[in-house]
Protein backbone atom coordinates (compact mmCIF):
# COMPACT_ATOMS: atom_id res chain seq x y z
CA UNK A 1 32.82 -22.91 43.13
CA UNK A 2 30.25 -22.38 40.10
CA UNK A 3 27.33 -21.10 41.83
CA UNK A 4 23.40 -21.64 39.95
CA UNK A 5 23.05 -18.17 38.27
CA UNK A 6 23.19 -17.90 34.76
CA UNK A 7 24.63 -14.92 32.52
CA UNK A 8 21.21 -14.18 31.24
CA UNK A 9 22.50 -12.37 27.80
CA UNK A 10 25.03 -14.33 26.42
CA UNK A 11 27.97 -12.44 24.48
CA UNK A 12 27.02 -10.70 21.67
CA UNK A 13 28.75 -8.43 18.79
CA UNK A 14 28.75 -5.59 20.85
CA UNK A 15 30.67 -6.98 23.44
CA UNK A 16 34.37 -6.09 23.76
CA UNK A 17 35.95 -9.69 23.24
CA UNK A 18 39.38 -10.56 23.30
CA UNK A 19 39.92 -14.45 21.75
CA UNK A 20 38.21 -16.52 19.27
CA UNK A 21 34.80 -17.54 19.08
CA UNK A 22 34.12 -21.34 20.14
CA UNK A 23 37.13 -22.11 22.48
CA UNK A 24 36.88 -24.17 25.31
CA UNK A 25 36.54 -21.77 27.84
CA UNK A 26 34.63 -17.88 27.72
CA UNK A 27 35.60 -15.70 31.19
CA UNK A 28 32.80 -12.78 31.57
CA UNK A 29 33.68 -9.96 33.79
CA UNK A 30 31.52 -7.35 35.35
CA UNK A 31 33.35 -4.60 36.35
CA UNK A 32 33.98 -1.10 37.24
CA UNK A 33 36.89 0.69 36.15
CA UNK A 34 37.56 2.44 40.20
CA UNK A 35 36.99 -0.57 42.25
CA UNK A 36 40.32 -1.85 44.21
CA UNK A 37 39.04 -5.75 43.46
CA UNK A 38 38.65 -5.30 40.02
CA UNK A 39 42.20 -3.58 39.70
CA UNK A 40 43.66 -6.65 41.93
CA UNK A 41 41.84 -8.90 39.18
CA UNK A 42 43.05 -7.03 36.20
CA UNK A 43 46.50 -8.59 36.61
CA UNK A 44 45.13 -11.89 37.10
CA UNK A 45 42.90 -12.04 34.30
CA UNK A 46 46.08 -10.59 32.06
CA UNK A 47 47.91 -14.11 33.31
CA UNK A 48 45.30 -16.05 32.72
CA UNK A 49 45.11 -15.02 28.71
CA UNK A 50 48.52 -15.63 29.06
CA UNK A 51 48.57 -19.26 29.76
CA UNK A 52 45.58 -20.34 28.59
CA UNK A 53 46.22 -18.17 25.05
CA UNK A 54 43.85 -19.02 22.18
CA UNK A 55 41.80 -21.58 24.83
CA UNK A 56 39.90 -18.64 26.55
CA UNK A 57 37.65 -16.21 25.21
CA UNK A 58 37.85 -13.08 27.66
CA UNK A 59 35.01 -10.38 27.48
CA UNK A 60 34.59 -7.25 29.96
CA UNK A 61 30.87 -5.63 30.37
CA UNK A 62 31.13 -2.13 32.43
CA UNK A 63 29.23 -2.03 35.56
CA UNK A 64 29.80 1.05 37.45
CA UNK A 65 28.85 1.14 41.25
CA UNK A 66 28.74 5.05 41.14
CA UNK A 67 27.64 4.73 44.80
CA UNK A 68 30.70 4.09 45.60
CA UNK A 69 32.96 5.04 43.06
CA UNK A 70 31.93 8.39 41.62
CA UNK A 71 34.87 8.33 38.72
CA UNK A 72 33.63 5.14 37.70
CA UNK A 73 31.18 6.07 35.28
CA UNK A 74 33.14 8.72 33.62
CA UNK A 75 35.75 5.34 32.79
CA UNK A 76 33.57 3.61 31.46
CA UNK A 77 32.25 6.50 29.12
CA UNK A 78 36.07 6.62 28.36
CA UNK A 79 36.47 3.21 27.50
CA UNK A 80 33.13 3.11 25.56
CA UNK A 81 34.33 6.38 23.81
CA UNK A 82 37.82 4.62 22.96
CA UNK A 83 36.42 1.93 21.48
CA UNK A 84 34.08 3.59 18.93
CA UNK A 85 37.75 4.61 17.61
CA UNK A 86 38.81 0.79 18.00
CA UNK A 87 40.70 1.66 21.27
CA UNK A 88 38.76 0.10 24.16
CA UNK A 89 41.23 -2.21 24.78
CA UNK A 90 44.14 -0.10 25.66
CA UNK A 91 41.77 2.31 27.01
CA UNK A 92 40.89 -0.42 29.30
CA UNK A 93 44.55 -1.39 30.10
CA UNK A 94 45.28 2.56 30.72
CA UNK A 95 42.00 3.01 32.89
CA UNK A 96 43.24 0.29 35.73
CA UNK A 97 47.05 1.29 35.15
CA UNK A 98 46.01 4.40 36.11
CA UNK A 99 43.12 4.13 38.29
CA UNK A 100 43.79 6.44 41.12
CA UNK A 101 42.89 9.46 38.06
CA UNK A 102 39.86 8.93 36.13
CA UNK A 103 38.63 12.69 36.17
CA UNK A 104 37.72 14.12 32.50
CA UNK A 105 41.46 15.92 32.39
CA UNK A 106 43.11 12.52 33.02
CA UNK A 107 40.64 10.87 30.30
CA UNK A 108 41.04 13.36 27.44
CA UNK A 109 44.66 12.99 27.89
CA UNK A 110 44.36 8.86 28.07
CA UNK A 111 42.61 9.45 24.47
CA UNK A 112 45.72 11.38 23.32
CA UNK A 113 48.40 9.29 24.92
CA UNK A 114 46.46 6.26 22.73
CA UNK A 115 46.56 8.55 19.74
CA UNK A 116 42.75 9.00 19.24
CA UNK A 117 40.67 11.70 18.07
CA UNK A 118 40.51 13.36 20.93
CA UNK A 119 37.84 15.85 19.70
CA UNK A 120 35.75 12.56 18.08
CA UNK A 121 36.41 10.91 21.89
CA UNK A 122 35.23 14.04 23.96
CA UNK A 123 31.93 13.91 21.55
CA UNK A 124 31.68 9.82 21.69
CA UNK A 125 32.32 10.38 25.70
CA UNK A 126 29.11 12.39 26.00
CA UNK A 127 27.21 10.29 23.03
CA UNK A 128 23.92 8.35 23.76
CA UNK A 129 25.44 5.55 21.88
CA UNK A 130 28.16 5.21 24.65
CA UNK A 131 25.31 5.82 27.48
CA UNK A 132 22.99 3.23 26.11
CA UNK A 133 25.98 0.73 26.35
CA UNK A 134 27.16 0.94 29.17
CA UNK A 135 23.41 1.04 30.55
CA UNK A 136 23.31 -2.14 28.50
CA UNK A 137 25.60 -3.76 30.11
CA UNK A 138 25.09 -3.06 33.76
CA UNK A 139 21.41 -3.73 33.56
CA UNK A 140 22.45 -7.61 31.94
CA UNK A 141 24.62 -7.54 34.75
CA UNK A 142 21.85 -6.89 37.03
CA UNK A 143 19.34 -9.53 35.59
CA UNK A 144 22.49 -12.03 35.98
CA UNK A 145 22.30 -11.62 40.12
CA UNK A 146 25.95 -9.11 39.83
CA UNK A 147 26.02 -7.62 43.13
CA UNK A 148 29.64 -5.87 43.16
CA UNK A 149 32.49 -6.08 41.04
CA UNK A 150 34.44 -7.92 39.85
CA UNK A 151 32.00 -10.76 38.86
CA UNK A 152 32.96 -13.38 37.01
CA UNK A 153 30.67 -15.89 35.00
CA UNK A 154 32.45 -19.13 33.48
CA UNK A 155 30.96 -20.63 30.24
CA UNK A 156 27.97 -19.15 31.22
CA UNK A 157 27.90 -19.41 34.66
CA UNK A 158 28.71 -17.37 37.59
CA UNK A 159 31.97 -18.44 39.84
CA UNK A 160 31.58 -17.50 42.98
CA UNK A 161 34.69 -18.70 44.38
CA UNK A 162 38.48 -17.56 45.11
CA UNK A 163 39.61 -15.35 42.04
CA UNK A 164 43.56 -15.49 43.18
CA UNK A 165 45.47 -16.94 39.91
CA UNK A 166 45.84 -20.49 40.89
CA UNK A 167 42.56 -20.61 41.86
CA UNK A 168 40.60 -19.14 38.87
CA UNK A 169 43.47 -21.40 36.88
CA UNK A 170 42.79 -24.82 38.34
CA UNK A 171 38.78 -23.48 37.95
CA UNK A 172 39.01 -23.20 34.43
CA UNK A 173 41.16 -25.99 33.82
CA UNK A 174 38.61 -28.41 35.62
CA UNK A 175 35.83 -26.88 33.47
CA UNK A 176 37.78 -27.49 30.28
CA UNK A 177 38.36 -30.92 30.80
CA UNK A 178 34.29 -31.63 31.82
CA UNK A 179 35.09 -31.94 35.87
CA UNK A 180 33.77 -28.75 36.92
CA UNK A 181 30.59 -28.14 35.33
């Protein structure tokens, strides 16, 4: 179910990106590093690269509901902070693999666990540079209608529907093959 909103900024080079450029198929998540949903979709979305492989281009934009989530936005400083070092991947991975402790303890020792700089990461953690990015993010979020998290946007546009693994599959198989646009 693609609904009519439209991921106003499209992916750019400071996006964290996992796959190639000009695949079939580009999954955008909005999400926030606390939320239950987003954990149950972090699985999902991990099976999804898996069987689709080089087909789908995968990129994650923070956007941390620090109403009601009040670690959230110290993970995404964390992840920001990792991947100034090149880490924001596994920082990611560790974040929802460990997402009932996201206090600063729990972070610094992420960063060392991932062998980082953990001195470079406590300073990139409190950095503008990670601040304006993840205000970056949640504010494209925002002018693309994101509400809560986890939002997805397909190709461009946002999927409002089921996002159980056979769902999201048969989604993005339909839109690769031009029946689901």
């Amino acid at each position: 179910m693609m609904g009519e909103a439209r991921l106003t900024v499209p992916l750019e080079e400071s996006d964290h990106v996992q796959g190639p450029a000009g695949v079939p198929l580009e999954l955008v998540e909005y999400g926030d590093y606390q939320c239950t949903h987003c954990l149950r979709a972090y699985p999902i979305i991990k099976r999804l690269q898996q069987n689709l492989k080089s087909r789908l281009r995968f990129a994650y934009r923070n956007f941390p509901m620090t109403q009601q989530h009040p670690e959230a936005l110290n993970a995404a400083r964390a992840a920001e902070a990792a991947g100034l070092q090149g880490r924001f991947w596994q920082m990611h991975d560790m974040l929802f693999e460990n997402q009932e402790y996201l206090d600063y303890e729990s972070l610094l020792q992420y960063a060392a666990e991932l062998r980082m700089d953990v001195n470079r990461f406590a300073r990139d953690y409190r950095s503008q540079k990670v601040e304006d990015k993840i205000r970056e993010d949640f504010e494209s979020g925002v002018r693309s209608g994101v509400n809560g998290t986890p939002t997805f946007f397909i190709n461009g546009l946002r999927y409002d529907g089921d996002w159980s693994f056979y769902s999201l599959f048969q989604v993005l198989q339909e839109v690769e093959a031009g029946t689901n646009v």
